[in-house]
PDB file of N, CA and C in Angstrom:
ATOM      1  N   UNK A   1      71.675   5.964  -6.250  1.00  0.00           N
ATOM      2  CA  UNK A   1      70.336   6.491  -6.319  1.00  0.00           C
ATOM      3  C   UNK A   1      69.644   5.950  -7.566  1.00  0.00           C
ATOM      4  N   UNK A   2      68.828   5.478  -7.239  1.00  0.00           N
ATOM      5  CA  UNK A   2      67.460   4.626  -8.039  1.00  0.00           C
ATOM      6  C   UNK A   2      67.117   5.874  -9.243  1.00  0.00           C
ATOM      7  N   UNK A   3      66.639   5.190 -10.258  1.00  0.00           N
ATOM      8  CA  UNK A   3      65.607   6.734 -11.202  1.00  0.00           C
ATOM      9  C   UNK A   3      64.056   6.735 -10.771  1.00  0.00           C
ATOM     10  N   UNK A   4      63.844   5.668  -9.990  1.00  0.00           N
ATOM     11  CA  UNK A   4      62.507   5.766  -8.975  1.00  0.00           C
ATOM     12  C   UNK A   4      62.448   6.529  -8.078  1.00  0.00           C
ATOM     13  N   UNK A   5      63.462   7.124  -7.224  1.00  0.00           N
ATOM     14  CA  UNK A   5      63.771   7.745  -5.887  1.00  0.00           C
ATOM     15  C   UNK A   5      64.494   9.201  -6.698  1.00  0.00           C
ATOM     16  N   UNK A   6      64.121   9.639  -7.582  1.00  0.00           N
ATOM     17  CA  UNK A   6      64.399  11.299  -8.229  1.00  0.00           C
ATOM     18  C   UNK A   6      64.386  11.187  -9.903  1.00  0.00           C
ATOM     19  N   UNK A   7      63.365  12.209  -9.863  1.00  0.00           N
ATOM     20  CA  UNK A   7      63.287  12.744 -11.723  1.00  0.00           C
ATOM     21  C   UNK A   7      63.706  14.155 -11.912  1.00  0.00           C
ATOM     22  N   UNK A   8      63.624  14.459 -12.975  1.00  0.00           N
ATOM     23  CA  UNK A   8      64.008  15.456 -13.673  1.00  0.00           C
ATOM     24  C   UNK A   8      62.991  15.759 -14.506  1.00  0.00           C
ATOM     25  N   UNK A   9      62.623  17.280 -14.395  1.00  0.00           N
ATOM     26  CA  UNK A   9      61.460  17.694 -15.193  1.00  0.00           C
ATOM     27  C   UNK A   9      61.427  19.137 -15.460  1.00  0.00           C
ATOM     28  N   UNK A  10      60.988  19.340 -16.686  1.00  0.00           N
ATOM     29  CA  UNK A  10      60.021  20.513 -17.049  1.00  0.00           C
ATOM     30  C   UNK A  10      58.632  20.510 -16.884  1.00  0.00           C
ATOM     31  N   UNK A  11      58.013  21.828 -16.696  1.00  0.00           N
ATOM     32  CA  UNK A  11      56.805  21.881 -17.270  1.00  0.00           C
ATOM     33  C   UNK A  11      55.901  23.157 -17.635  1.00  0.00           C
ATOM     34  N   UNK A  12      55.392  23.512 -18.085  1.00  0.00           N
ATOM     35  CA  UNK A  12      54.650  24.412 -18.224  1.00  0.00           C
ATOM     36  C   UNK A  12      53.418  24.676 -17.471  1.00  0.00           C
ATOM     37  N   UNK A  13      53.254  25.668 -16.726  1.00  0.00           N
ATOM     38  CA  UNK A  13      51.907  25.974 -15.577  1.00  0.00           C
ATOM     39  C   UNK A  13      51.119  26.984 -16.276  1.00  0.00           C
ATOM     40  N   UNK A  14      50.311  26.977 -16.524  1.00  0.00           N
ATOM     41  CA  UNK A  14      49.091  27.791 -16.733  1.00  0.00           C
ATOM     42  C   UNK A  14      48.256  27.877 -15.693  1.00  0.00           C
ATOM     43  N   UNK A  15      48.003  29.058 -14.682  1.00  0.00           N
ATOM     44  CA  UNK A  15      47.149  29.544 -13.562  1.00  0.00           C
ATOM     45  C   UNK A  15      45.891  30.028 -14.586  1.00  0.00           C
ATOM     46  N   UNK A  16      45.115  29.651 -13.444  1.00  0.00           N
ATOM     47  CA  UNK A  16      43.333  30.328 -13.948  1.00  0.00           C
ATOM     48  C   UNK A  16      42.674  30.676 -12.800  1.00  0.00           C
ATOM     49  N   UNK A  17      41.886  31.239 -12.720  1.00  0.00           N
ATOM     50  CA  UNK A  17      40.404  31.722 -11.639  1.00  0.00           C
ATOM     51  C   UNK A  17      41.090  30.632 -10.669  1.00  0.00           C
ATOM     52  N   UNK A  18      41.169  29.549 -10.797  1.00  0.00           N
ATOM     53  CA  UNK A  18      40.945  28.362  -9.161  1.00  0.00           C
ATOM     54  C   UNK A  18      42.166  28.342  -8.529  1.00  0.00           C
ATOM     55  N   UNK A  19      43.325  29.266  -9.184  1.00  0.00           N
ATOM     56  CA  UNK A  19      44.436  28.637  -8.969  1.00  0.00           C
ATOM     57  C   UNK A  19      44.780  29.601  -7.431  1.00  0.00           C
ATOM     58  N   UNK A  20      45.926  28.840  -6.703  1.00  0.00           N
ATOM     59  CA  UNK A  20      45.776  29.324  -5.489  1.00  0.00           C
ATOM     60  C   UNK A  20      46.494  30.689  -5.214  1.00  0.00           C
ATOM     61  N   UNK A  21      47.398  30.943  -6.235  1.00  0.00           N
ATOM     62  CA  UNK A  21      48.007  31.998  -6.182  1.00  0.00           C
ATOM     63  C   UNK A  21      47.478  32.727  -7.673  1.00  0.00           C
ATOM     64  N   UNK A  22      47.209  33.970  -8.031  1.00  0.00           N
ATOM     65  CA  UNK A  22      46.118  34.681  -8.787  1.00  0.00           C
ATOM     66  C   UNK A  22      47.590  35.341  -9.647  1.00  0.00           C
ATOM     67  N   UNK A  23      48.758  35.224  -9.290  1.00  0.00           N
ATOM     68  CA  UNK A  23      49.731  36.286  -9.622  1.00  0.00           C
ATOM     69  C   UNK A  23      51.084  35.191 -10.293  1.00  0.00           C
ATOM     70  N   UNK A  24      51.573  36.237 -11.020  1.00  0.00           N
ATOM     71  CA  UNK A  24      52.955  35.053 -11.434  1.00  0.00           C
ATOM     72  C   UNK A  24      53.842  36.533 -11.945  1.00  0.00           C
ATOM     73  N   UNK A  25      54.865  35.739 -12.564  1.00  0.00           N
ATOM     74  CA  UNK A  25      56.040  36.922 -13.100  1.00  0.00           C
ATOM     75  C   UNK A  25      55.543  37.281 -14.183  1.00  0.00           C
ATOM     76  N   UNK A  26      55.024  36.618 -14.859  1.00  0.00           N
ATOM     77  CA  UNK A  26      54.419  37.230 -16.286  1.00  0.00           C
ATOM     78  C   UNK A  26      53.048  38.121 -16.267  1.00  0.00           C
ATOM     79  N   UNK A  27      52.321  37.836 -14.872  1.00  0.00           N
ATOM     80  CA  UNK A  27      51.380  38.742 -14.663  1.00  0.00           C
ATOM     81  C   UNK A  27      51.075  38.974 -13.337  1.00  0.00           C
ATOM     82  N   UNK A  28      51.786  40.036 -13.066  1.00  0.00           N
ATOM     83  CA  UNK A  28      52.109  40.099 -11.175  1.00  0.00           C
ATOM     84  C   UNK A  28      50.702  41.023 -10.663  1.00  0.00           C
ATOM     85  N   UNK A  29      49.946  41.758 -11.516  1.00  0.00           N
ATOM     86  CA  UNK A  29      48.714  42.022 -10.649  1.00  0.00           C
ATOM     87  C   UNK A  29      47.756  40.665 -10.627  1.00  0.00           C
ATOM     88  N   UNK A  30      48.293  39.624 -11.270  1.00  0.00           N
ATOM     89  CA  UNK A  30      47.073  38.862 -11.614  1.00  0.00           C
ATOM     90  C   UNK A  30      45.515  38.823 -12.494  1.00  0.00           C
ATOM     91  N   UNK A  31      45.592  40.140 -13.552  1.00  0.00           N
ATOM     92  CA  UNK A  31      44.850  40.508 -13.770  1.00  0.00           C
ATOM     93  C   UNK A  31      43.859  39.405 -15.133  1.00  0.00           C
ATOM     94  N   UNK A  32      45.182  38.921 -16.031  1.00  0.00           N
ATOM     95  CA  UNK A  32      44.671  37.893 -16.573  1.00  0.00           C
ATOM     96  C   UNK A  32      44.318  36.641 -15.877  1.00  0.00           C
ATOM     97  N   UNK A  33      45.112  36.516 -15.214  1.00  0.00           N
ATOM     98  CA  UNK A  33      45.175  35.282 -14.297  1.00  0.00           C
ATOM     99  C   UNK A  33      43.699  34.896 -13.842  1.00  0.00           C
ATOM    100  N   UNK A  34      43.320  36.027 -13.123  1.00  0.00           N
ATOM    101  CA  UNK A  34      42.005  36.715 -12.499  1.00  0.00           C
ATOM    102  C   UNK A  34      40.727  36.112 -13.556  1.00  0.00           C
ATOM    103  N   UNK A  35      40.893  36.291 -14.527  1.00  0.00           N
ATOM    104  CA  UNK A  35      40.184  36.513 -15.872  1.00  0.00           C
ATOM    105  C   UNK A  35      39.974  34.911 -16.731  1.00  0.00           C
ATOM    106  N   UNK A  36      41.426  33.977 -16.536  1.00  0.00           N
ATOM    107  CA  UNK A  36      41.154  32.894 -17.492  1.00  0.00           C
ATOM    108  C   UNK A  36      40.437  31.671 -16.467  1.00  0.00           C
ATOM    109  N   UNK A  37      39.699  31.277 -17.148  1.00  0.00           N
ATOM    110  CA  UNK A  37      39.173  30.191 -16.727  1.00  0.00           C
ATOM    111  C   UNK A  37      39.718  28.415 -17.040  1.00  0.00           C
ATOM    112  N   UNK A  38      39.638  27.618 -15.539  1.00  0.00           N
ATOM    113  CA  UNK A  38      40.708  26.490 -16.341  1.00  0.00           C
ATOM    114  C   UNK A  38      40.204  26.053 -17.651  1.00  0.00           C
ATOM    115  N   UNK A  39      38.532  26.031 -17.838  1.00  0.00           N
ATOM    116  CA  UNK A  39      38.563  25.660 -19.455  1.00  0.00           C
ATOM    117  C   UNK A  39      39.529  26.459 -20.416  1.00  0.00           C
ATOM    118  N   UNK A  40      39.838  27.552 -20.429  1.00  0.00           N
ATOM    119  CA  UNK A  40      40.770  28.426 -21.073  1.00  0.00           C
ATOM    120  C   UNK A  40      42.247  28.119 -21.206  1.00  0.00           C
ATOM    121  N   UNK A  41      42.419  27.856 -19.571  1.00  0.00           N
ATOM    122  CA  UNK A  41      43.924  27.456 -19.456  1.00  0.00           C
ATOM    123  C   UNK A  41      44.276  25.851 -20.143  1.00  0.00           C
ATOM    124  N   UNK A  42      43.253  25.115 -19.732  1.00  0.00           N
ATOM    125  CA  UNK A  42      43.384  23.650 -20.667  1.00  0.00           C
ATOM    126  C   UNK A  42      43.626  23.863 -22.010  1.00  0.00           C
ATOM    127  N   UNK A  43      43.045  24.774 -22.954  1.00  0.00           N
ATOM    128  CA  UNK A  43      42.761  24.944 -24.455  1.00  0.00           C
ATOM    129  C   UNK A  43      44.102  25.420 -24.662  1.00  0.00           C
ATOM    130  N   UNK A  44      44.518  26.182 -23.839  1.00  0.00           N
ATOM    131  CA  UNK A  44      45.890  27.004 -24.199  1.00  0.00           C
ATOM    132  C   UNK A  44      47.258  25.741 -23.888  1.00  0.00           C
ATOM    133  N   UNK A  45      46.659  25.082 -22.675  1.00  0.00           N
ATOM    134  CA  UNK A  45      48.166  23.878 -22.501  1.00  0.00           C
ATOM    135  C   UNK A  45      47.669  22.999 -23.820  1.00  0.00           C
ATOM    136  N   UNK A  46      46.547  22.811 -24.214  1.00  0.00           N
ATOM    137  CA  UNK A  46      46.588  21.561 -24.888  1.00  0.00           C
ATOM    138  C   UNK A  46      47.044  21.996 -26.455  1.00  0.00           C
ATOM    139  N   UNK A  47      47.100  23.737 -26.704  1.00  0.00           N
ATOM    140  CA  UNK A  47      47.617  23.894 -27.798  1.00  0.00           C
ATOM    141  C   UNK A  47      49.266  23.603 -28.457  1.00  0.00           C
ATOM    142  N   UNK A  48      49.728  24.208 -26.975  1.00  0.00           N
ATOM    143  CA  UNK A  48      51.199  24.192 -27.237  1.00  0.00           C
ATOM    144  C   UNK A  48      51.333  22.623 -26.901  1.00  0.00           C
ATOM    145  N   UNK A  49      51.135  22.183 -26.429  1.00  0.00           N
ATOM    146  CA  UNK A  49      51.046  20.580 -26.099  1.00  0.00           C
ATOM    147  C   UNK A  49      51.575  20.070 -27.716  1.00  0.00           C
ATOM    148  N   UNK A  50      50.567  20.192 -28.844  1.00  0.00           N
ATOM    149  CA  UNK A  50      50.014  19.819 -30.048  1.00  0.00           C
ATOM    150  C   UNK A  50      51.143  20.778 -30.711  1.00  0.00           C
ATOM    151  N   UNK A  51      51.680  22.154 -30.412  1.00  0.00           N
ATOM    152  CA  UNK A  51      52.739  22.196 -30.817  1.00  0.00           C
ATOM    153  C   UNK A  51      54.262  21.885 -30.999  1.00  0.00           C
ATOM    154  N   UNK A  52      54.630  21.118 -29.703  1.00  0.00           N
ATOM    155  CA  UNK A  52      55.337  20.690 -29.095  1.00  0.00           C
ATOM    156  C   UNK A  52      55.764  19.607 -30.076  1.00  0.00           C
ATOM    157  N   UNK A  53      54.142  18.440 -29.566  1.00  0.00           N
ATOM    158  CA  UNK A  53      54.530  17.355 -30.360  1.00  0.00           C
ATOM    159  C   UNK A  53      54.964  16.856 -31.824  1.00  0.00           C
ATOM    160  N   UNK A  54      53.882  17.705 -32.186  1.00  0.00           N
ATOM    161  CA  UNK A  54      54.293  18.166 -34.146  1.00  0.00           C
ATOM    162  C   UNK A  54      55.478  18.459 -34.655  1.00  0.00           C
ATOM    163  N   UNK A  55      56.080  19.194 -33.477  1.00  0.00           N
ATOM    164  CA  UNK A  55      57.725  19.783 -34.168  1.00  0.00           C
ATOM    165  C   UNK A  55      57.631  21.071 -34.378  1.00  0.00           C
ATOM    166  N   UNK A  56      56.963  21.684 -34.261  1.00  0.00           N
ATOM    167  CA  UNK A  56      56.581  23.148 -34.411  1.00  0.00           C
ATOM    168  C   UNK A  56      56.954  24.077 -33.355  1.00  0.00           C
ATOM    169  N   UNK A  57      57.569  23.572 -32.178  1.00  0.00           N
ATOM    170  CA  UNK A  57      58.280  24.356 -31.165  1.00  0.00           C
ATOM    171  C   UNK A  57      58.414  23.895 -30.306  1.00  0.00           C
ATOM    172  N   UNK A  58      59.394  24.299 -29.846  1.00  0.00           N
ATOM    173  CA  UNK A  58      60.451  23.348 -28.461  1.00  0.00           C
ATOM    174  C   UNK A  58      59.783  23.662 -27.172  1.00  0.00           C
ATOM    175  N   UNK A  59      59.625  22.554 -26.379  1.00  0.00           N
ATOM    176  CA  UNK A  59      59.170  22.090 -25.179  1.00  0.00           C
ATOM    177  C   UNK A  59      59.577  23.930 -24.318  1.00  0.00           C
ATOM    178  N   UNK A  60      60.946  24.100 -24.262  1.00  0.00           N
ATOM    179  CA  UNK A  60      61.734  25.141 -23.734  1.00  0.00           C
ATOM    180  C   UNK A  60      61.090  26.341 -24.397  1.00  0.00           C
ATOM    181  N   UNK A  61      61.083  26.615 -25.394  1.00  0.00           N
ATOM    182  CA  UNK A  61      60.996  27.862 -25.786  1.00  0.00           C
ATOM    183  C   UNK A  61      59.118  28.063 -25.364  1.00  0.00           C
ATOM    184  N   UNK A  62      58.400  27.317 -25.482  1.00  0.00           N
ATOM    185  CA  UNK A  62      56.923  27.492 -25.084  1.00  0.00           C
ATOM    186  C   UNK A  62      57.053  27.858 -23.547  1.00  0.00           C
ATOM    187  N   UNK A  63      57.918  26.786 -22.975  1.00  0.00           N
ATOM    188  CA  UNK A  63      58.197  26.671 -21.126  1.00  0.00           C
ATOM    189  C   UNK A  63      58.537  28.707 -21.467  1.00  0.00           C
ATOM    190  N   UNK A  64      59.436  28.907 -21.548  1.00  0.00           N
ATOM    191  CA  UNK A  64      60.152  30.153 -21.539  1.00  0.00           C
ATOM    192  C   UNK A  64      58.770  31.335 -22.000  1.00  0.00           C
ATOM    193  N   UNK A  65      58.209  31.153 -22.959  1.00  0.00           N
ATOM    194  CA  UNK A  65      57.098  32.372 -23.821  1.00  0.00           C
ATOM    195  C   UNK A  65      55.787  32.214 -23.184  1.00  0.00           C
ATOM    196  N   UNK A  66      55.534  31.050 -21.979  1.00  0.00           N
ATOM    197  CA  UNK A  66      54.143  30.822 -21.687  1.00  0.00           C
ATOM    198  C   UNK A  66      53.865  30.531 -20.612  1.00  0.00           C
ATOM    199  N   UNK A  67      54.718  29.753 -19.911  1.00  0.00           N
ATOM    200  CA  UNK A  67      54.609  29.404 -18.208  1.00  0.00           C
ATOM    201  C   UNK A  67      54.571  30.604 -17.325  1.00  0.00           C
ATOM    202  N   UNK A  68      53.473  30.082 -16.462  1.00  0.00           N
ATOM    203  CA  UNK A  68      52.901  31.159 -15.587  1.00  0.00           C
ATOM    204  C   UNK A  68      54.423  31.513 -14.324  1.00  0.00           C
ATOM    205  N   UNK A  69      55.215  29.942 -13.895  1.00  0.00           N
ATOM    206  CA  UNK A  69      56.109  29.559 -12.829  1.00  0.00           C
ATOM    207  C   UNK A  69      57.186  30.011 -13.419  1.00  0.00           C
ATOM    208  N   UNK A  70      58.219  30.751 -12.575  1.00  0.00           N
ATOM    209  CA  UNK A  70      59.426  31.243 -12.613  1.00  0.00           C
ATOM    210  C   UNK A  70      60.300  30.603 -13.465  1.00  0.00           C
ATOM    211  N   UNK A  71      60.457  29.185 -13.242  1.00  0.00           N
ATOM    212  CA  UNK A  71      60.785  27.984 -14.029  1.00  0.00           C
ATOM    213  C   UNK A  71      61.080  28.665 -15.612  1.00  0.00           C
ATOM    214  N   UNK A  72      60.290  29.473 -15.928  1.00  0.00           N
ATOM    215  CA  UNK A  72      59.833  29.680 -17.034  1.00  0.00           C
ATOM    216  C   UNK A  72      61.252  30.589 -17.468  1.00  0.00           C
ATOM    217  N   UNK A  73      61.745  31.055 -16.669  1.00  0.00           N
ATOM    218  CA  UNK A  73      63.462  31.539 -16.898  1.00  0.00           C
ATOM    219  C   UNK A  73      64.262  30.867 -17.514  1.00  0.00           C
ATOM    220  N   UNK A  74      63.983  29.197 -17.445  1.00  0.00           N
ATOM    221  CA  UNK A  74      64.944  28.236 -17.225  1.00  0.00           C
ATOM    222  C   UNK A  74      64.120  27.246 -17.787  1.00  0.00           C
ATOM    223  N   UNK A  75      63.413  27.826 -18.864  1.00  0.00           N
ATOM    224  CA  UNK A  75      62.680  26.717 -19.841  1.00  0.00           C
ATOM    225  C   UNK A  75      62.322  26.036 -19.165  1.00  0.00           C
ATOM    226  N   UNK A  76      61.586  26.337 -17.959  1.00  0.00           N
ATOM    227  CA  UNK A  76      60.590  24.905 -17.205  1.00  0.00           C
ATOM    228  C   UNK A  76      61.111  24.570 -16.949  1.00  0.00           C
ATOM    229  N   UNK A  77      62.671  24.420 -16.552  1.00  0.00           N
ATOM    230  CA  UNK A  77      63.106  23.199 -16.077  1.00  0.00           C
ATOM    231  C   UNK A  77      62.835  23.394 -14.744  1.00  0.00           C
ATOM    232  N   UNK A  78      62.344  22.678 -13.924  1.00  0.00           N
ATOM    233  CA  UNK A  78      62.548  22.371 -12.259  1.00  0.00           C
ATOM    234  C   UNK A  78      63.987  21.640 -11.633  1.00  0.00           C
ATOM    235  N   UNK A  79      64.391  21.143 -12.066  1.00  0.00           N
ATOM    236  CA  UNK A  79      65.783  20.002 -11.672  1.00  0.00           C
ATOM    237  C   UNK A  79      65.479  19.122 -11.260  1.00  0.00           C
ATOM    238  N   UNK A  80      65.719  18.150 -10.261  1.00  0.00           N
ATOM    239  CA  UNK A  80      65.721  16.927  -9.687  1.00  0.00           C
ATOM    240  C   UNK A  80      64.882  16.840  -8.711  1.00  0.00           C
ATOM    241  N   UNK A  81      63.799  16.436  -8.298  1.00  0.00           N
ATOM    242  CA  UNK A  81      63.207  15.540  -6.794  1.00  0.00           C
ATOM    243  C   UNK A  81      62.861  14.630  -6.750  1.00  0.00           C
ATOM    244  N   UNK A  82      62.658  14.617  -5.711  1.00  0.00           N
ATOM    245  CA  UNK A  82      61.916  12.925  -4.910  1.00  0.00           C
ATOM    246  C   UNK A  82      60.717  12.814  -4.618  1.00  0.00           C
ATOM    247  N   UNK A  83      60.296  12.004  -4.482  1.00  0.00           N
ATOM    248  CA  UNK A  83      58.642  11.788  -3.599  1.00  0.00           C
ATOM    249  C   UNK A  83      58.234  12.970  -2.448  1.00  0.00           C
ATOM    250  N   UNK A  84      57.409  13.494  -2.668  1.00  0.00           N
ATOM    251  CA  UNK A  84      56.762  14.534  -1.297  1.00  0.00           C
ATOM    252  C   UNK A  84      57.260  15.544  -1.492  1.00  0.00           C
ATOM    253  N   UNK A  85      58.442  16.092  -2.528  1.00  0.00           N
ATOM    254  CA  UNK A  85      58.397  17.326  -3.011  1.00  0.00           C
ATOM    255  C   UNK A  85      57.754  18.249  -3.813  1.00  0.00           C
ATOM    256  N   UNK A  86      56.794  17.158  -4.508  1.00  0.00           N
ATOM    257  CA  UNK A  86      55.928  18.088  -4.922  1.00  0.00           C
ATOM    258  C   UNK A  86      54.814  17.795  -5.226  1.00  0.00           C
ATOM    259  N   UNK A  87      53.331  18.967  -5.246  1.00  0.00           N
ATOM    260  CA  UNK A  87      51.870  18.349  -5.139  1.00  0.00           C
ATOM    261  C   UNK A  87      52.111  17.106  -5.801  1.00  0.00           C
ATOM    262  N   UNK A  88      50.885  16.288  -5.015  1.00  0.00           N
ATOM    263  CA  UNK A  88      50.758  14.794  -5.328  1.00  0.00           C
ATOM    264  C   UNK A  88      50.186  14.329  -6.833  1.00  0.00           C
ATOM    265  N   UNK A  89      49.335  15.444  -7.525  1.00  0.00           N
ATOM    266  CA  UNK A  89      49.327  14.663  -8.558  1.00  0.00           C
ATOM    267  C   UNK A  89      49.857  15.738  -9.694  1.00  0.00           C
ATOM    268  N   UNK A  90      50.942  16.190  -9.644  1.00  0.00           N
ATOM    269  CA  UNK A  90      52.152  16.755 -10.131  1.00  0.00           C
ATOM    270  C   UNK A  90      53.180  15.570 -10.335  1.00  0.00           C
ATOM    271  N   UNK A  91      53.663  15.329  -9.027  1.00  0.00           N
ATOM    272  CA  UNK A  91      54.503  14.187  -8.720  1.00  0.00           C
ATOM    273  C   UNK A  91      54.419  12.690  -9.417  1.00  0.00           C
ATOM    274  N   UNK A  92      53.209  12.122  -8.843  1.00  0.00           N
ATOM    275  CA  UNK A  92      52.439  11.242  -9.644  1.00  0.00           C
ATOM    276  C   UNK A  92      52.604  10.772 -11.357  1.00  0.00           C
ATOM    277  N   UNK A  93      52.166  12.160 -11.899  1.00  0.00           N
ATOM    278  CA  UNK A  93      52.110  12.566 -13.134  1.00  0.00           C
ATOM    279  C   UNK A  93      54.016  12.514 -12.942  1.00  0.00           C
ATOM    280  N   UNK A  94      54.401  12.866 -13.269  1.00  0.00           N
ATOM    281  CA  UNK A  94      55.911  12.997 -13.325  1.00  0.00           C
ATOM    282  C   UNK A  94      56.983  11.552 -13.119  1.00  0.00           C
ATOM    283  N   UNK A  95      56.928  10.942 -12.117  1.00  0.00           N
ATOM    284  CA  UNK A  95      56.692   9.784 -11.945  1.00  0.00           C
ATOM    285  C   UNK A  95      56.506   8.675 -12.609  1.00  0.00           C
ATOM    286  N   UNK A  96      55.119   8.864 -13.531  1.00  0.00           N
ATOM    287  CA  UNK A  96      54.944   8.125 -14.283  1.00  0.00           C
ATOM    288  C   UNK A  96      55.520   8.047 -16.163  1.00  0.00           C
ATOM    289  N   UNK A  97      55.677   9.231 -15.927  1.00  0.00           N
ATOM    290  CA  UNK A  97      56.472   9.492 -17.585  1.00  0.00           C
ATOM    291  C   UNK A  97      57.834   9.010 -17.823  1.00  0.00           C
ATOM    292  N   UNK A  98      57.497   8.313 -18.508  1.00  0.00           N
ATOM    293  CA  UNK A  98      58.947   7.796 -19.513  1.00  0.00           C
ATOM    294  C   UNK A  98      60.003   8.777 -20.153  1.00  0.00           C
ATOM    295  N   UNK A  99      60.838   8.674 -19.990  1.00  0.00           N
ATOM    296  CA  UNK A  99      62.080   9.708 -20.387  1.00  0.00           C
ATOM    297  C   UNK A  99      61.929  10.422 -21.483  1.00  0.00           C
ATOM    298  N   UNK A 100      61.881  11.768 -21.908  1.00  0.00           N
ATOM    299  CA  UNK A 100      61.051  12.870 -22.895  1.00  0.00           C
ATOM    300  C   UNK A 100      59.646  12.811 -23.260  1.00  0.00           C
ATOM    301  N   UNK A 101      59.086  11.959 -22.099  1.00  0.00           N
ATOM    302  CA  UNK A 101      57.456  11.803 -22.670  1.00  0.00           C
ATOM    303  C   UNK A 101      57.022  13.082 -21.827  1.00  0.00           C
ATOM    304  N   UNK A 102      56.301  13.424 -22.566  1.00  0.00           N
ATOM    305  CA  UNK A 102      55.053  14.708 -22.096  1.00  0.00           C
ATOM    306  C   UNK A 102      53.969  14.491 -21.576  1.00  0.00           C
ATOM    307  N   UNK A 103      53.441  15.168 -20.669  1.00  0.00           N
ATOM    308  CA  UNK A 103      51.948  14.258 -19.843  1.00  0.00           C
ATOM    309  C   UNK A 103      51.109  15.286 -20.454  1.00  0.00           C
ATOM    310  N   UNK A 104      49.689  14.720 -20.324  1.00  0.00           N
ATOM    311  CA  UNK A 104      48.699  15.381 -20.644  1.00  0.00           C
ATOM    312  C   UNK A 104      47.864  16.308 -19.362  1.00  0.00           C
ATOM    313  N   UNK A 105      47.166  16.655 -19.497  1.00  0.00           N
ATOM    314  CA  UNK A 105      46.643  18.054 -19.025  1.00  0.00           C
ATOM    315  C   UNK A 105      46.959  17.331 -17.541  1.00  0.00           C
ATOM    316  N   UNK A 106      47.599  17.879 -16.365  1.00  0.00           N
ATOM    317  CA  UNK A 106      47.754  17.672 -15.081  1.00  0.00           C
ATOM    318  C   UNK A 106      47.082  18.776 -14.103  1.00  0.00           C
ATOM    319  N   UNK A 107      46.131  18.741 -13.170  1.00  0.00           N
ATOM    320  CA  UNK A 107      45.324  19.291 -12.381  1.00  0.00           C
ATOM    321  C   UNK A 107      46.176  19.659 -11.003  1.00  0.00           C
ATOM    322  N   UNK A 108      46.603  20.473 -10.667  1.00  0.00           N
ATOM    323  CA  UNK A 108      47.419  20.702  -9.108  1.00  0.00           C
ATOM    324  C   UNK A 108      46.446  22.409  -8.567  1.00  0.00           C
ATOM    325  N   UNK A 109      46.606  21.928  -7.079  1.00  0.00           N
ATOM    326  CA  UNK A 109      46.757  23.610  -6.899  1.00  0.00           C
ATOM    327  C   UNK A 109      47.087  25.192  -7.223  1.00  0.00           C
ATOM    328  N   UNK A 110      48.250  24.573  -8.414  1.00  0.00           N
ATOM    329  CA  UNK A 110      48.936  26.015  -8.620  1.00  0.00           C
ATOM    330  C   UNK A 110      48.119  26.497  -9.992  1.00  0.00           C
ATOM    331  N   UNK A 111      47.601  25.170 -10.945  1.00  0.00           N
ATOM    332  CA  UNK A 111      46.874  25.544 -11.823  1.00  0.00           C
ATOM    333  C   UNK A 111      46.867  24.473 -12.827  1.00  0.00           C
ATOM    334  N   UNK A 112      47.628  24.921 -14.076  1.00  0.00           N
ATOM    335  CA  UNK A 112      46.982  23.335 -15.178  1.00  0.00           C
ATOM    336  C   UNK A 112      48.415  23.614 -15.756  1.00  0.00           C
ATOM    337  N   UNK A 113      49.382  22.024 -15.668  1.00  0.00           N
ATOM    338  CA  UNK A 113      51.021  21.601 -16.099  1.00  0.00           C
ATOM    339  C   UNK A 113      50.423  20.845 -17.407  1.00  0.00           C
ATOM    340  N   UNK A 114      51.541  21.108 -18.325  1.00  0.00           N
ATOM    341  CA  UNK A 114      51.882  19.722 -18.736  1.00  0.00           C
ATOM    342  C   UNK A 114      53.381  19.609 -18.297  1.00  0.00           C
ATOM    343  N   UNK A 115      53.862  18.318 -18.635  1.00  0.00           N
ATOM    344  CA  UNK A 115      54.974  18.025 -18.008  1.00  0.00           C
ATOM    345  C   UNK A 115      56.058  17.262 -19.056  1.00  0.00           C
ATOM    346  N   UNK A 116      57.364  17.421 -18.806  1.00  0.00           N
ATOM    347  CA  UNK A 116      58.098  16.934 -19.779  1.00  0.00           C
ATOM    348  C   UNK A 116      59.310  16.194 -18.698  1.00  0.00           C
ATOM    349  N   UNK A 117      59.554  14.787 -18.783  1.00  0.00           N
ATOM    350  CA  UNK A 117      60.507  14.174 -17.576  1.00  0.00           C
ATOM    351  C   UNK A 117      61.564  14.348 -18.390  1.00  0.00           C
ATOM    352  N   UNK A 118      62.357  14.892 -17.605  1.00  0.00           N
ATOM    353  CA  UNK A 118      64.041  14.994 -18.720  1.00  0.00           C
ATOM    354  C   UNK A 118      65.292  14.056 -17.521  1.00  0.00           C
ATOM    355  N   UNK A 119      64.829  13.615 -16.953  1.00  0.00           N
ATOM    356  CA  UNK A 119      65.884  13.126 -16.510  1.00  0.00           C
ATOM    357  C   UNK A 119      65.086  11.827 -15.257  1.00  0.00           C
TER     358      UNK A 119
END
């Protein structure tokens, strides 16, 4: 198996107003969810983003204290897929990152990633 044909990733999801599901584990009425707007949710990925990179806190422990996605149990990690497993410009984005590189603000259905390829 190719490292083209399956990656390995974290990431952090931040849901807002557009996102398709309004609810997560960290806020199961959806009430903030309801409330942030993606300009909001961008400001908030692009903070820890900037924390991340600085050295000021681990990819995992932000994944774990901030992600909207279950993932967030398991420090963001998702594990391994392939092509067509997941939204297209999730995938895409993922795909294209170089081994511990972090992507910048990523746009999907579920809401606003950044992304970390670990494998």
């Amino acid at each position: 198996m190719s490292s083209s044909e399956k990656v390995r990733a974290s990431h952090i999801l931040i849901k807002h107003q557009g996102s398709r599901r309004k609810s997560s584990w960290k806020d199961p009425d959806g009430r903030v969810i309801s409330a942030t707007t993606r300009e909001e949710a961008v400001a908030q990925l692009q903070a820890l983003r900037c924390d991340i990179l600085s050295g000021d806190a681990s990819f995992k422990d932000l994944a774990s204290q901030n992600s909207h996605c279950s993932s967030a149990k398991r420090g963001g990690d998702l594990g391994s897929f392939g092509r067509g497993q997941m939204q297209k410009p999730f995938e895409e984005a993922t795909f294209a990152l170089k081994l511990g590189e972090i992507s910048d603000i990523v746009d999907t259905d579920s809401g606003v990633h950044i992304i970390m390829r670990t494998g």
